[in-house]
C-alpha atoms as a PDB file:
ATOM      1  CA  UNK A   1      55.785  43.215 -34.609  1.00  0.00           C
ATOM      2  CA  UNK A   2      58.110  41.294 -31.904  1.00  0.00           C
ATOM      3  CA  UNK A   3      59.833  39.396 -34.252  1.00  0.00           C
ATOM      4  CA  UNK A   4      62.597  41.198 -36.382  1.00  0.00           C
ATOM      5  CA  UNK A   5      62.823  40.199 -40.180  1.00  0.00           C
ATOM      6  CA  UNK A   6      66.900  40.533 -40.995  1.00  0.00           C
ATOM      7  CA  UNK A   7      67.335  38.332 -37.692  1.00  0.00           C
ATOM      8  CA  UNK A   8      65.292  35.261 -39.278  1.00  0.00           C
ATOM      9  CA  UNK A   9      66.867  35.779 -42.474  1.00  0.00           C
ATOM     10  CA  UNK A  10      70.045  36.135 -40.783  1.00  0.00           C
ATOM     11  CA  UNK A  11      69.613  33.406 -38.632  1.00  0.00           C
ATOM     12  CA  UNK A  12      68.465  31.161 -42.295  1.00  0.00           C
ATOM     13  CA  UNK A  13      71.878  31.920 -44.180  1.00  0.00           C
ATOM     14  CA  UNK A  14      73.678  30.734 -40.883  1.00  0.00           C
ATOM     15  CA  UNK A  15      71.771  27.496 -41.022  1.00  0.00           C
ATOM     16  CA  UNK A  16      73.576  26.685 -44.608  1.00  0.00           C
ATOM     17  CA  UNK A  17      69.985  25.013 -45.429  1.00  0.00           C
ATOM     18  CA  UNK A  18      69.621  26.951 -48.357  1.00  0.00           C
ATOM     19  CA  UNK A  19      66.109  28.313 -47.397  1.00  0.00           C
ATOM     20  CA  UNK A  20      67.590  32.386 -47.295  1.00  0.00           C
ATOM     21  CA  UNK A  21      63.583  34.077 -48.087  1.00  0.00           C
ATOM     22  CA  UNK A  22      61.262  35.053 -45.979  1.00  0.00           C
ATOM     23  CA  UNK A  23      57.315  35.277 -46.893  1.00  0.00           C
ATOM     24  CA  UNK A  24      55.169  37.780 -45.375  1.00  0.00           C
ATOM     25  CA  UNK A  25      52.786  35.482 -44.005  1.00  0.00           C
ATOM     26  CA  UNK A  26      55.735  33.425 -42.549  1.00  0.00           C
ATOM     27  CA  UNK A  27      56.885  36.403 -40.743  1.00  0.00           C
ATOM     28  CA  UNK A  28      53.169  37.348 -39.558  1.00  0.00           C
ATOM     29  CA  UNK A  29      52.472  33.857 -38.332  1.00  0.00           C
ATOM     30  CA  UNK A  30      56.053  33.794 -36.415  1.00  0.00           C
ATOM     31  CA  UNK A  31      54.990  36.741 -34.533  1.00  0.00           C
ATOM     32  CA  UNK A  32      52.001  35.412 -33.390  1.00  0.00           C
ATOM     33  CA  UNK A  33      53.547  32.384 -32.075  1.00  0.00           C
ATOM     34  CA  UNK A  34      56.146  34.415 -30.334  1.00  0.00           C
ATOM     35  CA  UNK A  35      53.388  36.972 -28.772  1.00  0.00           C
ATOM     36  CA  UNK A  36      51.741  33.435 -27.572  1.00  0.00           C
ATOM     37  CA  UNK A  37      55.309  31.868 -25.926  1.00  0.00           C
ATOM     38  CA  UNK A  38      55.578  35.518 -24.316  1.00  0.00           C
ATOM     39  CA  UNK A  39      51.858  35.745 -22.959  1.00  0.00           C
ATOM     40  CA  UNK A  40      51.805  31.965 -21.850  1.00  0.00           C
ATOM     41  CA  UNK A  41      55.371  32.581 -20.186  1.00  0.00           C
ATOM     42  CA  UNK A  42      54.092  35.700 -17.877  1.00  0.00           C
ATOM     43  CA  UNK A  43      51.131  33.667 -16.491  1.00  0.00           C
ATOM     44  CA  UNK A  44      53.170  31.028 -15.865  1.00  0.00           C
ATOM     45  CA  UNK A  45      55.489  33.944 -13.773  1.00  0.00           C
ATOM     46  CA  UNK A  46      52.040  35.497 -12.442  1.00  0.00           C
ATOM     47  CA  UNK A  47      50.673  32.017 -11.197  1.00  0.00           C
ATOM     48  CA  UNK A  48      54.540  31.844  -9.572  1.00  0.00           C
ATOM     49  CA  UNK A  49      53.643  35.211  -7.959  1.00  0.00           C
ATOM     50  CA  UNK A  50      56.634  36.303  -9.586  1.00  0.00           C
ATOM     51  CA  UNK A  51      56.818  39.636 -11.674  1.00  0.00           C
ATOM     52  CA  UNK A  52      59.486  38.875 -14.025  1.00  0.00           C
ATOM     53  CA  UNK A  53      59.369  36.060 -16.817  1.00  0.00           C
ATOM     54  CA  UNK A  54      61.965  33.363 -16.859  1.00  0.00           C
ATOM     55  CA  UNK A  55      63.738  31.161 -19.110  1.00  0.00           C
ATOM     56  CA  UNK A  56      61.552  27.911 -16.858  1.00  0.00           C
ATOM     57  CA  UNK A  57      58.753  30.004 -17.992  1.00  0.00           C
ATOM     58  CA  UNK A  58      58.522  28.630 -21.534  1.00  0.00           C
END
């Protein structure tokens, strides 16, 4: 897993929204959306003919 559960919760009770629970299938389809952004990013660097992935990259 790339993403880290007590950082989205954390990062939910710093919002003040009132939305502090995270759902297992939440967290599951977060990390495959993050594992996309990452992937997507280093072709972007690849097709750059760079080797490391950058911020312009997403």
């Amino acid at each position: 897993m790339v993403t880290v559960r007590t950082q989205v919760k954390e990062l939910l009770v710093q919002s003040g929204l009132g939305v502090e629970t995270v759902a297992g299938d939440f967290m599951d389809k977060l990390d495959e959306k993050v594992r996309q952004l990452v992937l997507d990013a280093a072709k972007r660097a690849k097709e750059n003919s760079r080797r490391t992935v950058m911020g312009r990259d997403l």
